[in-house]
C-alpha atoms as a PDB file:
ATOM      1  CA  UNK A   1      22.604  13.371  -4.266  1.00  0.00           C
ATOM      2  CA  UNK A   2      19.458  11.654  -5.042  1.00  0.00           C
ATOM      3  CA  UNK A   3      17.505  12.004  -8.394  1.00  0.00           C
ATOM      4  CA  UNK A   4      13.902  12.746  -8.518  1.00  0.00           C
ATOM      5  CA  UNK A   5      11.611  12.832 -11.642  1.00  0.00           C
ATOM      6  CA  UNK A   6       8.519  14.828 -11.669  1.00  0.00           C
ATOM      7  CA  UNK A   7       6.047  14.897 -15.350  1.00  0.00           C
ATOM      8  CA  UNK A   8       9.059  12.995 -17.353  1.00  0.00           C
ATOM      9  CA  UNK A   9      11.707  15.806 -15.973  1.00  0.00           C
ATOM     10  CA  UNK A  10      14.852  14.485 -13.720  1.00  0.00           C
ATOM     11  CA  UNK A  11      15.610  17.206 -11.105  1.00  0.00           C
ATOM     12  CA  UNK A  12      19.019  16.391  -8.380  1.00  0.00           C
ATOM     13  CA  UNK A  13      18.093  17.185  -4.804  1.00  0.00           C
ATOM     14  CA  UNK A  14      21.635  18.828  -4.795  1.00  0.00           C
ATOM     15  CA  UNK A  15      20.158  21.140  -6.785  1.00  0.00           C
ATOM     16  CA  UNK A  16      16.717  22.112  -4.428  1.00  0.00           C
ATOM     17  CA  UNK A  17      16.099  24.695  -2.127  1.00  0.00           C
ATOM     18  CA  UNK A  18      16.183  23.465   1.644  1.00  0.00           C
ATOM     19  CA  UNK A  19      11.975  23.966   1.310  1.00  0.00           C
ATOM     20  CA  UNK A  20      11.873  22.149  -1.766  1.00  0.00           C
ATOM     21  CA  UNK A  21      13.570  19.080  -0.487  1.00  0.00           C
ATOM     22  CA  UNK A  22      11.064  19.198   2.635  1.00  0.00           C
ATOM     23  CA  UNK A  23       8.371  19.058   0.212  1.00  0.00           C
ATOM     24  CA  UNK A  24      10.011  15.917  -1.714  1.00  0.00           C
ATOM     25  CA  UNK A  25      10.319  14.418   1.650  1.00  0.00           C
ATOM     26  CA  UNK A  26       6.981  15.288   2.422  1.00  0.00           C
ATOM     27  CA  UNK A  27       5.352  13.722  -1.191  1.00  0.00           C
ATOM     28  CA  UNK A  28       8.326  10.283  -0.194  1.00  0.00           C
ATOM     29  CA  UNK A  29       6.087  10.271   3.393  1.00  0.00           C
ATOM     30  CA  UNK A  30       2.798  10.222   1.667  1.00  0.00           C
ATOM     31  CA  UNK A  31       3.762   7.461  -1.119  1.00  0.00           C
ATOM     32  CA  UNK A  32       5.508   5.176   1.527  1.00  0.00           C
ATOM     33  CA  UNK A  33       2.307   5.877   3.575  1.00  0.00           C
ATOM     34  CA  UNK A  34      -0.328   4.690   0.981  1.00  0.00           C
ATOM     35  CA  UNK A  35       1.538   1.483  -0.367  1.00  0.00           C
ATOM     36  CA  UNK A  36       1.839   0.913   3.403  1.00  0.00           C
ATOM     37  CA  UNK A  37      -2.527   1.513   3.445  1.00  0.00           C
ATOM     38  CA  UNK A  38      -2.876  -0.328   0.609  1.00  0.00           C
ATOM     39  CA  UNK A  39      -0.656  -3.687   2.376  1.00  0.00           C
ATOM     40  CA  UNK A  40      -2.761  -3.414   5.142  1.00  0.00           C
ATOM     41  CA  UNK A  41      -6.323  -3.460   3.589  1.00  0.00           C
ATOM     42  CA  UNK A  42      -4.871  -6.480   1.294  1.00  0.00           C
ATOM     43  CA  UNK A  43      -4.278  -7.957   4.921  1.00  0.00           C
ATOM     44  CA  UNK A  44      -7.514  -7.181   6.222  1.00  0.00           C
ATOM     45  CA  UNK A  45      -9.423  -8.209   3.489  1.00  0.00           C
ATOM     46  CA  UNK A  46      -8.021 -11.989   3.458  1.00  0.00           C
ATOM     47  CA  UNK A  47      -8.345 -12.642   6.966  1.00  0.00           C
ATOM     48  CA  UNK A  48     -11.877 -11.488   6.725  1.00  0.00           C
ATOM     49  CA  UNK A  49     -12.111 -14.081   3.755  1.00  0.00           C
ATOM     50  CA  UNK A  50     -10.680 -16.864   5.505  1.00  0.00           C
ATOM     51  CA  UNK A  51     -12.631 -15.766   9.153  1.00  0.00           C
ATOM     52  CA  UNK A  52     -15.479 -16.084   6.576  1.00  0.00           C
ATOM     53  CA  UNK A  53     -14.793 -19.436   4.839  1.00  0.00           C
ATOM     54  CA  UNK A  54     -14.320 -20.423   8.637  1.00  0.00           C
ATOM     55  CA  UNK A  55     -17.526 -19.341   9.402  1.00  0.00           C
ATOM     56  CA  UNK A  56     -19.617 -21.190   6.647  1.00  0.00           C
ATOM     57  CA  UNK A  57     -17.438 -24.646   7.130  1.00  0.00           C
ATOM     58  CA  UNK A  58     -18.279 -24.583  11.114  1.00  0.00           C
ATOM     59  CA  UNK A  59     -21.716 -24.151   9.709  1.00  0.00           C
ATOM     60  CA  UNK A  60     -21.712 -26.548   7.562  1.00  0.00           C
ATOM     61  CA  UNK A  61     -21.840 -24.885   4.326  1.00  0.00           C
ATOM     62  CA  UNK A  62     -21.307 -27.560   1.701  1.00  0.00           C
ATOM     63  CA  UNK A  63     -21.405 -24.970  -0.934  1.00  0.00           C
ATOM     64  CA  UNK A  64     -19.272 -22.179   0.437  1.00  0.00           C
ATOM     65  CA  UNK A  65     -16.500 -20.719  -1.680  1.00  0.00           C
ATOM     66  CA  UNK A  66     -13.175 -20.802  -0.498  1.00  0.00           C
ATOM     67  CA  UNK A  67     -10.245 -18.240  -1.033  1.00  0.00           C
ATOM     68  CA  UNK A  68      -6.953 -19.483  -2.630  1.00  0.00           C
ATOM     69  CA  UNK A  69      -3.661 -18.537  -1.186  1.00  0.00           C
END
């Protein structure tokens, strides 16, 4: 089955207990969960960048700083 590593030690689901393997699922959900946060504040954050850059050019902002993609 499939190998997990946990402080520097390799473990084989095979070799869990049906509650341990809920609680690997369980710590899979909560990684997949953050990097899936952590994509959508990167998202966020740009398009309130650009909305922002937007902002100051319809303004007429000569000196506005502008986000590179």
């Amino acid at each position: 089955m499939t190998k997990i590593t946990l402080d520097d030690k390799e473990y084989d689901t095979a070799d869990l207990t049906d509650e341990q393997n809920q609680t690997v699922n369980i710590l899979n959900v909560g990684t997949n969960s953050i990097a899936m946060l952590d994509h959508i504040t990167q998202c966020v954050k740009v398009v309130q960048q650009l909305k922002a850059n937007e902002l100051k050019k319809s303004l007429g902002d000569d000196n506005q700083e502008e986000l590179d993609l």
